[in-house]
C-alpha atoms as a PDB file:
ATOM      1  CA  UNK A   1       0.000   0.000   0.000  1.00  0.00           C
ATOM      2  CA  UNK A   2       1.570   3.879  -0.939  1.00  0.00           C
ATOM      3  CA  UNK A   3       1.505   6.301   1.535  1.00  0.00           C
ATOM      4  CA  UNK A   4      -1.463   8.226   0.022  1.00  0.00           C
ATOM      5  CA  UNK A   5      -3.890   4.894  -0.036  1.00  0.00           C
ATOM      6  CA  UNK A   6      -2.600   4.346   3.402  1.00  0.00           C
ATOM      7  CA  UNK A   7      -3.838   8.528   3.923  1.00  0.00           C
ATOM      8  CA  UNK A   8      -6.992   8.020   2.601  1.00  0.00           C
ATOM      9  CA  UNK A   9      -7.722   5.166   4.249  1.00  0.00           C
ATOM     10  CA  UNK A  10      -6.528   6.257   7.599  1.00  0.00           C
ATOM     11  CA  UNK A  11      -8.696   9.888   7.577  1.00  0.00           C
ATOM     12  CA  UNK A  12     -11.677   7.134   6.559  1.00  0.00           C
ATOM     13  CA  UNK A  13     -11.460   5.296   9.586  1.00  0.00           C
ATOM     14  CA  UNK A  14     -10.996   8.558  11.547  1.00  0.00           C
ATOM     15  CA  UNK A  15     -13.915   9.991   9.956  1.00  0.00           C
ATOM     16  CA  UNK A  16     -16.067   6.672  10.494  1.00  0.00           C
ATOM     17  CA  UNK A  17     -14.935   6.936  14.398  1.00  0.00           C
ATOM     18  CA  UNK A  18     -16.017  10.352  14.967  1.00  0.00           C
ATOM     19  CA  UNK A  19     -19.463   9.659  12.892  1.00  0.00           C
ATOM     20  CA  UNK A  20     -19.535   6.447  14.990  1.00  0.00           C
ATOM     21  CA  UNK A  21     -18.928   8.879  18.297  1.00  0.00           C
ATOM     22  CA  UNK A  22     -21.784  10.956  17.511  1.00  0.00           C
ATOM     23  CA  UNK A  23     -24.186   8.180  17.175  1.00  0.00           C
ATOM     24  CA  UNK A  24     -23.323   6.371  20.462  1.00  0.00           C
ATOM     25  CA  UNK A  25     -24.340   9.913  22.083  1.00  0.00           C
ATOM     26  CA  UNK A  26     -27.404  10.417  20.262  1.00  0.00           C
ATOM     27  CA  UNK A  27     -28.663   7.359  21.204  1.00  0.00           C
ATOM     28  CA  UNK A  28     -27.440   6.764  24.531  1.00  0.00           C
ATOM     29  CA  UNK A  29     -29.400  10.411  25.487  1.00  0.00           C
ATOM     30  CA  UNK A  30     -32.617   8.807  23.559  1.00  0.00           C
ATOM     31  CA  UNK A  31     -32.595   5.687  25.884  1.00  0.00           C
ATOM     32  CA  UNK A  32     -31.934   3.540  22.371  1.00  0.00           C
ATOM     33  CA  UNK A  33     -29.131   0.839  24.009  1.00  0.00           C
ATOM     34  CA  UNK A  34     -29.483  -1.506  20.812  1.00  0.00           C
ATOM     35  CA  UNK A  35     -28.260   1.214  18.621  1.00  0.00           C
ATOM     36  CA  UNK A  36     -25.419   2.340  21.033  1.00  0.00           C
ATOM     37  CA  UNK A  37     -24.367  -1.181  21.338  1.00  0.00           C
ATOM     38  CA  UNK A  38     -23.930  -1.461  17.609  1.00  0.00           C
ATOM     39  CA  UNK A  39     -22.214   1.141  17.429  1.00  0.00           C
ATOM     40  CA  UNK A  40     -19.803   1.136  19.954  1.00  0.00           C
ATOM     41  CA  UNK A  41     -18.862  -1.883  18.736  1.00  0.00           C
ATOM     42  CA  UNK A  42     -18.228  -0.579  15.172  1.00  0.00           C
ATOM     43  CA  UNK A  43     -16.141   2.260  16.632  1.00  0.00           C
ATOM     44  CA  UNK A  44     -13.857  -0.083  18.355  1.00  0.00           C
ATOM     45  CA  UNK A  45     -13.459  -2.240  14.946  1.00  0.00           C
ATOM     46  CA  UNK A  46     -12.924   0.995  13.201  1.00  0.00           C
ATOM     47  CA  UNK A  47     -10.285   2.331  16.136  1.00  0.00           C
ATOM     48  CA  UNK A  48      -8.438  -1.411  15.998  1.00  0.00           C
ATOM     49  CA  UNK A  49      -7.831  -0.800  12.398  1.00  0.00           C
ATOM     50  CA  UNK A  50      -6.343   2.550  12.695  1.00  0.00           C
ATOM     51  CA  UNK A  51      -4.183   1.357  15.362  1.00  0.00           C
ATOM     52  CA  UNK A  52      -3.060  -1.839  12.752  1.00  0.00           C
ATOM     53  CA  UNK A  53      -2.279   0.900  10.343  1.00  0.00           C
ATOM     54  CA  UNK A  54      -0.450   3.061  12.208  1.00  0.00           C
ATOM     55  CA  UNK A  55       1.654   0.163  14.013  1.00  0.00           C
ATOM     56  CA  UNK A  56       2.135  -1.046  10.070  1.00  0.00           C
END
Protein backbone atom coordinates (compact mmCIF):
# COMPACT_ATOMS: atom_id res chain seq x y z
CA UNK A 1 0.00 0.00 0.00
CA UNK A 2 1.57 3.88 -0.94
CA UNK A 3 1.51 6.30 1.54
CA UNK A 4 -1.46 8.23 0.02
CA UNK A 5 -3.89 4.89 -0.04
CA UNK A 6 -2.60 4.35 3.40
CA UNK A 7 -3.84 8.53 3.92
CA UNK A 8 -6.99 8.02 2.60
CA UNK A 9 -7.72 5.17 4.25
CA UNK A 10 -6.53 6.26 7.60
CA UNK A 11 -8.70 9.89 7.58
CA UNK A 12 -11.68 7.13 6.56
CA UNK A 13 -11.46 5.30 9.59
CA UNK A 14 -11.00 8.56 11.55
CA UNK A 15 -13.92 9.99 9.96
CA UNK A 16 -16.07 6.67 10.49
CA UNK A 17 -14.93 6.94 14.40
CA UNK A 18 -16.02 10.35 14.97
CA UNK A 19 -19.46 9.66 12.89
CA UNK A 20 -19.54 6.45 14.99
CA UNK A 21 -18.93 8.88 18.30
CA UNK A 22 -21.78 10.96 17.51
CA UNK A 23 -24.19 8.18 17.17
CA UNK A 24 -23.32 6.37 20.46
CA UNK A 25 -24.34 9.91 22.08
CA UNK A 26 -27.40 10.42 20.26
CA UNK A 27 -28.66 7.36 21.20
CA UNK A 28 -27.44 6.76 24.53
CA UNK A 29 -29.40 10.41 25.49
CA UNK A 30 -32.62 8.81 23.56
CA UNK A 31 -32.59 5.69 25.88
CA UNK A 32 -31.93 3.54 22.37
CA UNK A 33 -29.13 0.84 24.01
CA UNK A 34 -29.48 -1.51 20.81
CA UNK A 35 -28.26 1.21 18.62
CA UNK A 36 -25.42 2.34 21.03
CA UNK A 37 -24.37 -1.18 21.34
CA UNK A 38 -23.93 -1.46 17.61
CA UNK A 39 -22.21 1.14 17.43
CA UNK A 40 -19.80 1.14 19.95
CA UNK A 41 -18.86 -1.88 18.74
CA UNK A 42 -18.23 -0.58 15.17
CA UNK A 43 -16.14 2.26 16.63
CA UNK A 44 -13.86 -0.08 18.35
CA UNK A 45 -13.46 -2.24 14.95
CA UNK A 46 -12.92 1.00 13.20
CA UNK A 47 -10.29 2.33 16.14
CA UNK A 48 -8.44 -1.41 16.00
CA UNK A 49 -7.83 -0.80 12.40
CA UNK A 50 -6.34 2.55 12.70
CA UNK A 51 -4.18 1.36 15.36
CA UNK A 52 -3.06 -1.84 12.75
CA UNK A 53 -2.28 0.90 10.34
CA UNK A 54 -0.45 3.06 12.21
CA UNK A 55 1.65 0.16 14.01
CA UNK A 56 2.14 -1.05 10.07
Amino acid sequence: MNPEQKQQIVQWLNQQIVHSNETVNEAHQSNQFEKETQFEGMRDAFMRCLNKLNNA
